[in-house]
PDB file of N, CA and C in Angstrom:
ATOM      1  N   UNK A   1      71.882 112.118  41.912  1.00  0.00           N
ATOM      2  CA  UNK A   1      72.669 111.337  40.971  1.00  0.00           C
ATOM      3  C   UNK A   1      72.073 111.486  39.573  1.00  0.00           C
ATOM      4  N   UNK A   2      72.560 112.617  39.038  1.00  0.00           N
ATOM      5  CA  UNK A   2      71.868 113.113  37.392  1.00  0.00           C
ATOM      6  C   UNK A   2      72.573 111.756  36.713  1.00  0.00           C
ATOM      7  N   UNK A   3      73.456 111.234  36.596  1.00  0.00           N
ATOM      8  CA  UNK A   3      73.776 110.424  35.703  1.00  0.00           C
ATOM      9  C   UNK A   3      73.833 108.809  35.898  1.00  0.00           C
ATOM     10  N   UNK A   4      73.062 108.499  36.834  1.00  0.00           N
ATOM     11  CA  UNK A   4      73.203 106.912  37.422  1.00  0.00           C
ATOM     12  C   UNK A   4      72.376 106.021  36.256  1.00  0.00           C
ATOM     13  N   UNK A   5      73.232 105.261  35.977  1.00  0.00           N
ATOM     14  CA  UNK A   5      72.877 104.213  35.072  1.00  0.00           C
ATOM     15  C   UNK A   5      73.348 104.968  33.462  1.00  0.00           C
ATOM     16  N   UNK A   6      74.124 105.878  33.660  1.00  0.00           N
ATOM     17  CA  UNK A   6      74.917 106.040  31.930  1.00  0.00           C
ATOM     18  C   UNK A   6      76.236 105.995  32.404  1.00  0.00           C
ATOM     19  N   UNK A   7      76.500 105.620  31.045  1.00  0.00           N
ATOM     20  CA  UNK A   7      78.179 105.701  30.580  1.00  0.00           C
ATOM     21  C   UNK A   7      79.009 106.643  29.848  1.00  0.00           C
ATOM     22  N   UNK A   8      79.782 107.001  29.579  1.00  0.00           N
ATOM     23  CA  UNK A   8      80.959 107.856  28.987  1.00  0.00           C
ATOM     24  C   UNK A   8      82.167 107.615  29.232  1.00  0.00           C
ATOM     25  N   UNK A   9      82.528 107.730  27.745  1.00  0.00           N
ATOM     26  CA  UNK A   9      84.237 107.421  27.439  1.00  0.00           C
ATOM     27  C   UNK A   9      84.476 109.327  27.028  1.00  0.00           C
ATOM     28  N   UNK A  10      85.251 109.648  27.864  1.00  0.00           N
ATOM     29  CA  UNK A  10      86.221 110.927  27.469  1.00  0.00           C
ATOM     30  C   UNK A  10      87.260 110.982  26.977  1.00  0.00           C
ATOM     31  N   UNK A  11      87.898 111.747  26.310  1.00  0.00           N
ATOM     32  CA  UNK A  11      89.297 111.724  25.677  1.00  0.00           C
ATOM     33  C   UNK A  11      90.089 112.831  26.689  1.00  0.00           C
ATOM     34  N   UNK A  12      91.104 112.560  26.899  1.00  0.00           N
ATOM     35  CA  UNK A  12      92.009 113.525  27.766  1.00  0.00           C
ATOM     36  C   UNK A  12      91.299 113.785  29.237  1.00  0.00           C
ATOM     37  N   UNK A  13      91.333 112.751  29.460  1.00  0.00           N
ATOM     38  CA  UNK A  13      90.859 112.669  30.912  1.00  0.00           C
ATOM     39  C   UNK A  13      91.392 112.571  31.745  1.00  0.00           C
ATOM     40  N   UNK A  14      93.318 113.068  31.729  1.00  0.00           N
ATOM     41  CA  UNK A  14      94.251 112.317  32.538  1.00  0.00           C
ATOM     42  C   UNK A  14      94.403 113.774  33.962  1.00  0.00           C
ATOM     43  N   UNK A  15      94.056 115.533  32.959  1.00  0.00           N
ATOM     44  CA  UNK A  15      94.150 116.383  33.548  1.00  0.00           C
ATOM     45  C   UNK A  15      93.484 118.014  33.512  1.00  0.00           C
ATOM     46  N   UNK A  16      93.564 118.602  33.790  1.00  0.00           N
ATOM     47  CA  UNK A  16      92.708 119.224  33.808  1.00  0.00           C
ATOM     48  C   UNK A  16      91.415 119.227  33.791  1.00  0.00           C
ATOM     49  N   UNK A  17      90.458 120.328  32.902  1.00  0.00           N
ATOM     50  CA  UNK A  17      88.826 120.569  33.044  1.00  0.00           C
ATOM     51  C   UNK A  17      88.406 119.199  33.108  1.00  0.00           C
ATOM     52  N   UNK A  18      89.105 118.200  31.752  1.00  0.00           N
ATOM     53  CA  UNK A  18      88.775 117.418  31.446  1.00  0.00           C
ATOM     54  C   UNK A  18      88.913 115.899  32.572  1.00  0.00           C
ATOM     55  N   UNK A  19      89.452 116.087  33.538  1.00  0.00           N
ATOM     56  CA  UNK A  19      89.924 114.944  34.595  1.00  0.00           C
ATOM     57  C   UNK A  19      88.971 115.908  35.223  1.00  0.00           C
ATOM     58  N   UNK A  20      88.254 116.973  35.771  1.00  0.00           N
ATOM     59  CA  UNK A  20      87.692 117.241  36.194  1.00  0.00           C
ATOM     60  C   UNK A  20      85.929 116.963  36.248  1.00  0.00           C
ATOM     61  N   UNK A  21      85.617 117.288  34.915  1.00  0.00           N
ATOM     62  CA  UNK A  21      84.501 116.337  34.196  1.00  0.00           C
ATOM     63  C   UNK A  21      84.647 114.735  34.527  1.00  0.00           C
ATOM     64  N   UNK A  22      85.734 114.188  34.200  1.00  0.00           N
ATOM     65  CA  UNK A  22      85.690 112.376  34.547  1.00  0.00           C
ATOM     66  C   UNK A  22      85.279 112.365  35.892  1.00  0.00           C
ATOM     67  N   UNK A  23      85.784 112.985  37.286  1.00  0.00           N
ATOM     68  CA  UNK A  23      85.392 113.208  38.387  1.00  0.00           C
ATOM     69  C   UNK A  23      83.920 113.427  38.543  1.00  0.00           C
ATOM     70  N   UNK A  24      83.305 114.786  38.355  1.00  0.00           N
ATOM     71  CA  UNK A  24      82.010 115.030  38.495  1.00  0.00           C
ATOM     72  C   UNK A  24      81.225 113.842  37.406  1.00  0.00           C
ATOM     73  N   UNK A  25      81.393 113.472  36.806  1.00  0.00           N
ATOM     74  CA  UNK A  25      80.451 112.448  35.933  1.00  0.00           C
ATOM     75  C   UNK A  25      80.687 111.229  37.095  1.00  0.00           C
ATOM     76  N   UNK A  26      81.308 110.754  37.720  1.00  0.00           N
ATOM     77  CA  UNK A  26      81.504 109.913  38.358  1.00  0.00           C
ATOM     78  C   UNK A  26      80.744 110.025  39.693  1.00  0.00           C
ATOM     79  N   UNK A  27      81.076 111.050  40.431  1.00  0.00           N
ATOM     80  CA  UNK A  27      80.242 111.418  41.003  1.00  0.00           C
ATOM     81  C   UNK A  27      78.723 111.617  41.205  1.00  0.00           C
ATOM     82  N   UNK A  28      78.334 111.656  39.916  1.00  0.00           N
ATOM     83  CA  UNK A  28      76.836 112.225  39.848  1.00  0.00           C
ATOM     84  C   UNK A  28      75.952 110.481  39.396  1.00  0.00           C
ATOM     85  N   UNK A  29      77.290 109.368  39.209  1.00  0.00           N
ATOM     86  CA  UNK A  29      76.487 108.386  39.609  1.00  0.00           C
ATOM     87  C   UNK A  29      77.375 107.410  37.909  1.00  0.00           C
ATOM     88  N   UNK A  30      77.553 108.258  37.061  1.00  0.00           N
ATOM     89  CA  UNK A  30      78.040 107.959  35.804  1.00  0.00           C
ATOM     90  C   UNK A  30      79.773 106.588  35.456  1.00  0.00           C
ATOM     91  N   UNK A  31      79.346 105.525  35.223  1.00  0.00           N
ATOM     92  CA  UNK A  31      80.484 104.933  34.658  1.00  0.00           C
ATOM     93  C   UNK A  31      81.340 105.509  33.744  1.00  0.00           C
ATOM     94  N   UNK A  32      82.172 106.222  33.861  1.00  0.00           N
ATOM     95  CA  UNK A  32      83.220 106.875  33.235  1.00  0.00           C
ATOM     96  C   UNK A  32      84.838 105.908  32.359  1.00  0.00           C
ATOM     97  N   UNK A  33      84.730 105.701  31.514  1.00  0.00           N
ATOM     98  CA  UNK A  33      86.215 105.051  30.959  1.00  0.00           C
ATOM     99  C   UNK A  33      86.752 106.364  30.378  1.00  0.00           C
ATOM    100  N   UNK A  34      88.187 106.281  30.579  1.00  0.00           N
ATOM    101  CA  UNK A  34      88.800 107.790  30.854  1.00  0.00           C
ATOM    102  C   UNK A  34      89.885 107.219  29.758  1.00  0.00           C
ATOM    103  N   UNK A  35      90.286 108.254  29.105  1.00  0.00           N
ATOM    104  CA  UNK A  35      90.970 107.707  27.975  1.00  0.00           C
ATOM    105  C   UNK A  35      92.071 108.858  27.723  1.00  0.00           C
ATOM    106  N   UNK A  36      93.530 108.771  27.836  1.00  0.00           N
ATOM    107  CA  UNK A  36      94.657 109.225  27.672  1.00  0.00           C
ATOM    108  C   UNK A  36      96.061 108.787  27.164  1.00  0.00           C
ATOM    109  N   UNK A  37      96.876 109.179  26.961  1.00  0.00           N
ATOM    110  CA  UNK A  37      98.023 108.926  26.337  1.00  0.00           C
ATOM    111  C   UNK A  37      99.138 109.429  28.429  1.00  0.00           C
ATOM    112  N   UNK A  38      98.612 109.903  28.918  1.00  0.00           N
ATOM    113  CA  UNK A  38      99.451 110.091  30.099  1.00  0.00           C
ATOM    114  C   UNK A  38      98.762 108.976  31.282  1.00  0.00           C
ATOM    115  N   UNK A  39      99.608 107.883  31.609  1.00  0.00           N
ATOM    116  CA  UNK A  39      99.702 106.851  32.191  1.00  0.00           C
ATOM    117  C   UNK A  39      99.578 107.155  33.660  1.00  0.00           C
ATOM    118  N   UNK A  40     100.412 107.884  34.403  1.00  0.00           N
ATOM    119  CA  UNK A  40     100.540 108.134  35.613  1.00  0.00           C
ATOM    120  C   UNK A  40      99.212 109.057  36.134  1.00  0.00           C
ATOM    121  N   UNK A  41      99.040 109.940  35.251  1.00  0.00           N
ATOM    122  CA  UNK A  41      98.042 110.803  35.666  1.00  0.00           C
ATOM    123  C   UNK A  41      96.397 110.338  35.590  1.00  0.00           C
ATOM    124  N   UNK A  42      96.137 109.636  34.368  1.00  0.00           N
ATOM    125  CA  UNK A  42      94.899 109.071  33.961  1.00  0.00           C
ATOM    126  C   UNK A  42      94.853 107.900  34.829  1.00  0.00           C
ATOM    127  N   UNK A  43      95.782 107.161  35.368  1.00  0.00           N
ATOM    128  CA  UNK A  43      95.649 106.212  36.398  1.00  0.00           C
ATOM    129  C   UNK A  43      94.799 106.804  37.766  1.00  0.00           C
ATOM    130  N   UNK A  44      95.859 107.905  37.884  1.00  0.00           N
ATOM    131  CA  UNK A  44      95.354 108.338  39.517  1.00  0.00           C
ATOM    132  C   UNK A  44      94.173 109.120  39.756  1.00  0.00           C
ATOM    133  N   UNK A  45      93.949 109.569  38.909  1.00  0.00           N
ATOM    134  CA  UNK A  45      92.009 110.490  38.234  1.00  0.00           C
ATOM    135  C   UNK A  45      91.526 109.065  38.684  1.00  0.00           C
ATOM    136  N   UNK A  46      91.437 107.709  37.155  1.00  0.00           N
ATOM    137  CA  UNK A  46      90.846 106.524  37.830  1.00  0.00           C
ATOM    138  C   UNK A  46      90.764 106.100  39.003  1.00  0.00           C
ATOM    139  N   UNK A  47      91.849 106.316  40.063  1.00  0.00           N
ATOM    140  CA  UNK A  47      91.676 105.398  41.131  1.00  0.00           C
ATOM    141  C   UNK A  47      91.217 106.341  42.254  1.00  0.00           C
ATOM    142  N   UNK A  48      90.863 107.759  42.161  1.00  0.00           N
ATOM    143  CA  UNK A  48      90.369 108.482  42.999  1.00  0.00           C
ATOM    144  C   UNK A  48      88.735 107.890  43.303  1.00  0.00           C
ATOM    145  N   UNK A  49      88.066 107.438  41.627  1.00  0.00           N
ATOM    146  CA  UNK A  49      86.935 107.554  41.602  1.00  0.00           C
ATOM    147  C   UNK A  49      86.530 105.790  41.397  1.00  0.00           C
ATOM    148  N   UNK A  50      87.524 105.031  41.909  1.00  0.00           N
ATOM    149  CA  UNK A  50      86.874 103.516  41.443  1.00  0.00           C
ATOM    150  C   UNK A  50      85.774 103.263  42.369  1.00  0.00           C
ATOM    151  N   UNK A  51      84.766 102.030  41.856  1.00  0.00           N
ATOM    152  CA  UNK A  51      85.173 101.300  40.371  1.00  0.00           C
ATOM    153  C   UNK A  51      84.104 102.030  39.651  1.00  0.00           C
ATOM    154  N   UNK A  52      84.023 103.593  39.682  1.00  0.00           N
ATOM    155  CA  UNK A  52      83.249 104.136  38.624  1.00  0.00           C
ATOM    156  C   UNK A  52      84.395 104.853  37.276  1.00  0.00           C
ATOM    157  N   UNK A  53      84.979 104.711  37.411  1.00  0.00           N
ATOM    158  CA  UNK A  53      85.929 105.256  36.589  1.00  0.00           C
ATOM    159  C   UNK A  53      87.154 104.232  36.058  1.00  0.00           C
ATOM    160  N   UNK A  54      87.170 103.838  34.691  1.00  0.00           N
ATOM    161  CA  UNK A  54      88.468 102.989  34.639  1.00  0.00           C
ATOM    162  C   UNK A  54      89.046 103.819  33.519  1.00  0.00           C
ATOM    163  N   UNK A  55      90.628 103.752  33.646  1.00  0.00           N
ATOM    164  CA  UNK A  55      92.021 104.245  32.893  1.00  0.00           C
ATOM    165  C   UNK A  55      92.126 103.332  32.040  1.00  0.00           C
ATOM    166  N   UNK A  56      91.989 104.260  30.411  1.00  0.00           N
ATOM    167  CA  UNK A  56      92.245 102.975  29.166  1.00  0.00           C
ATOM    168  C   UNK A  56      93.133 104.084  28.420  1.00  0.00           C
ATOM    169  N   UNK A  57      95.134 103.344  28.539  1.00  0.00           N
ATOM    170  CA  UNK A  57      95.843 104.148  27.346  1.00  0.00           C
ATOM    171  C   UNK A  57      95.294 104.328  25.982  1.00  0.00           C
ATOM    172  N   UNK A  58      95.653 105.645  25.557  1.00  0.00           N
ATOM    173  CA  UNK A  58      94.914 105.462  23.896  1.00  0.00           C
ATOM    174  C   UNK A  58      95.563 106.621  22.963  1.00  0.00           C
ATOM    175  N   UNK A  59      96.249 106.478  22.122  1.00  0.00           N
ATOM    176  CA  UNK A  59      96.736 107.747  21.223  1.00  0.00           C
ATOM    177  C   UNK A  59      95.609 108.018  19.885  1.00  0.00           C
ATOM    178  N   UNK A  60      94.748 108.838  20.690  1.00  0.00           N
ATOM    179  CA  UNK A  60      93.650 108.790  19.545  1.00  0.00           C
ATOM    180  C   UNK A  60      93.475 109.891  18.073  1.00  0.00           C
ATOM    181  N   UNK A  61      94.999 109.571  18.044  1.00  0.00           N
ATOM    182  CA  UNK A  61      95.682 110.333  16.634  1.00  0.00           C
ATOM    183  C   UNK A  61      95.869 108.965  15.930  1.00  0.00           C
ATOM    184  N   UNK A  62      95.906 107.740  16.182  1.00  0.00           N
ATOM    185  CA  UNK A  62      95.772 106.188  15.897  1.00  0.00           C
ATOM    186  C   UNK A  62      94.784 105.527  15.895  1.00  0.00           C
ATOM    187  N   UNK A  63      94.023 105.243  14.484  1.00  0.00           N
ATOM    188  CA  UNK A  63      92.830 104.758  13.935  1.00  0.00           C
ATOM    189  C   UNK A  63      92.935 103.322  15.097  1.00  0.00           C
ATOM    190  N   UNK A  64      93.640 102.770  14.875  1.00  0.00           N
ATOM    191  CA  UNK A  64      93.671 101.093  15.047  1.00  0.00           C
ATOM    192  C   UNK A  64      93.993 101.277  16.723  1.00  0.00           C
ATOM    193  N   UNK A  65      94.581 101.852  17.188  1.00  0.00           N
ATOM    194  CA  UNK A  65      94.923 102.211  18.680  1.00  0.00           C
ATOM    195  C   UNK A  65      93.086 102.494  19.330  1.00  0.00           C
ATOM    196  N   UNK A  66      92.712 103.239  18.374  1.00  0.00           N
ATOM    197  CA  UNK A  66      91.031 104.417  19.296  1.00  0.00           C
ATOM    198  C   UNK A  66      90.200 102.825  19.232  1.00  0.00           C
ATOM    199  N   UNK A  67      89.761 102.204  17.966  1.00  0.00           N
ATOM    200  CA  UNK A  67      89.269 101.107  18.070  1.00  0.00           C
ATOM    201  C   UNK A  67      88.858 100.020  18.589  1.00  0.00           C
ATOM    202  N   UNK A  68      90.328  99.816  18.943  1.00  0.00           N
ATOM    203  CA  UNK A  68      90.870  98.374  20.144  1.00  0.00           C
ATOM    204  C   UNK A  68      90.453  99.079  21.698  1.00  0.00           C
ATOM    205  N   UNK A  69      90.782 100.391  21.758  1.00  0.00           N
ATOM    206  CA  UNK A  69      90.323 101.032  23.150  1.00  0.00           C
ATOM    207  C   UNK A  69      88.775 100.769  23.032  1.00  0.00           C
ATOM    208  N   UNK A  70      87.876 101.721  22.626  1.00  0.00           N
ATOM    209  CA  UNK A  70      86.565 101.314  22.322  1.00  0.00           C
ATOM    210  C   UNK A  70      86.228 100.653  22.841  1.00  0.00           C
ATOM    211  N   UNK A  71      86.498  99.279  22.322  1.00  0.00           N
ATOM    212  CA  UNK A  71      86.196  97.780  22.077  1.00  0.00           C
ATOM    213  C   UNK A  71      86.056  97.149  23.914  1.00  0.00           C
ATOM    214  N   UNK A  72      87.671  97.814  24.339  1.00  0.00           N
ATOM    215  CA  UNK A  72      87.854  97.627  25.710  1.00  0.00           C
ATOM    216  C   UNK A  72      87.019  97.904  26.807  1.00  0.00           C
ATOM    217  N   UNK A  73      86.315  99.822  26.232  1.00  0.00           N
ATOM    218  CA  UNK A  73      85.899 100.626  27.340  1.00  0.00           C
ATOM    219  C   UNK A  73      84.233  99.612  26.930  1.00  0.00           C
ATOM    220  N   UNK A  74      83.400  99.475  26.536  1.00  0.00           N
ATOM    221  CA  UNK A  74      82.413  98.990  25.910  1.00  0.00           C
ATOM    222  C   UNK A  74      82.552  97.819  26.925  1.00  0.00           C
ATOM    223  N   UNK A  75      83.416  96.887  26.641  1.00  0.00           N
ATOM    224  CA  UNK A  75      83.475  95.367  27.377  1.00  0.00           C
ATOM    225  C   UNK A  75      83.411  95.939  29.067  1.00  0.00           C
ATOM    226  N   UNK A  76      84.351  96.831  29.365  1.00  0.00           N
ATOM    227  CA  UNK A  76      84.178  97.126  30.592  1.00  0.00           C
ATOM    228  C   UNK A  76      82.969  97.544  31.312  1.00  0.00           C
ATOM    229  N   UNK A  77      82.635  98.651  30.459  1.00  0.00           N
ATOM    230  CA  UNK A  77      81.427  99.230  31.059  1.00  0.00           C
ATOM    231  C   UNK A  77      79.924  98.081  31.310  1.00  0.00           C
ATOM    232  N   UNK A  78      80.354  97.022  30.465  1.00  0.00           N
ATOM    233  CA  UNK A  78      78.995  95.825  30.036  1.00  0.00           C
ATOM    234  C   UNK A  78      79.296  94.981  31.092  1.00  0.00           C
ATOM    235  N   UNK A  79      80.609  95.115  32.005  1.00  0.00           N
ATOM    236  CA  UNK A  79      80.167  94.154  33.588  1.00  0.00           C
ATOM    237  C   UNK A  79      79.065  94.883  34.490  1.00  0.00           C
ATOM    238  N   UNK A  80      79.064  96.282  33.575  1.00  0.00           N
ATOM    239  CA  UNK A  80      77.631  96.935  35.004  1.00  0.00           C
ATOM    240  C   UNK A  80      76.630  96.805  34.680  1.00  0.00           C
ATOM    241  N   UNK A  81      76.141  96.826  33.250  1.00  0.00           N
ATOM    242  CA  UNK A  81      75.075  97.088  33.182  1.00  0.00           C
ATOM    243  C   UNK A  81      74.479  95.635  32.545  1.00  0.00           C
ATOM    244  N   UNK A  82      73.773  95.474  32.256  1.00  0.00           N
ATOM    245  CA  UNK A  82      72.625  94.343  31.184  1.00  0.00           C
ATOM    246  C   UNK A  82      72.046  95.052  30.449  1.00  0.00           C
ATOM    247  N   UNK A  83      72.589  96.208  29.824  1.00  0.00           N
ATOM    248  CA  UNK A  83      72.202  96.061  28.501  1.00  0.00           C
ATOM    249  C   UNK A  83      70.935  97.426  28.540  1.00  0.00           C
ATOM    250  N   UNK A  84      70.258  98.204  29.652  1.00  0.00           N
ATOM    251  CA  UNK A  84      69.007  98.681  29.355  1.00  0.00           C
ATOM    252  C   UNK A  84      69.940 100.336  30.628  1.00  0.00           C
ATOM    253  N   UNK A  85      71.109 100.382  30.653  1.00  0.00           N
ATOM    254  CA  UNK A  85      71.702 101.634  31.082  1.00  0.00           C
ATOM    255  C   UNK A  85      71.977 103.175  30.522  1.00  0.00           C
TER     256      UNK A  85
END
């Protein structure tokens, strides 16, 4: 488990290399928040790999949209850890 006890937020994590990476980071032990504009697909990446992986919509061509996500993936990821992950 190379990555147990870190986090990462990806962008386009709903398919391809990149849903592929959200997978193996998950795998290797890593809290992953997966971040896409495709709903159906970035869902089902997430729910292959819960609860290491959570699906946060995000059009991150939208200042105020990437932000509020952030804000989300951050709060989420802080039910695992205390702070020293």
């Amino acid at each position: 488990m190379l990555l147990k006890g870190r986090r990462a937020i990806v962008t386009g994590g709903a398919s391809g290399i990149v849903a592929a990476t959200v997978r193996a980071y998950a795998r290797e032990g890593a809290r992953v928040a997966s971040i896409d504009i495709d709903d159906a697909s970035g869902q089902a990446v997430a729910e292959e790999a819960e609860p290491e992986v959570a699906y946060f919509h995000c059009d991150v061509s939208k200042r105020a949209e990437v932000l509020e996500t952030f804000a989300h993936c951050v709060e989420w990821s802080s039910q695992f850890y205390s702070g020293d992950g």
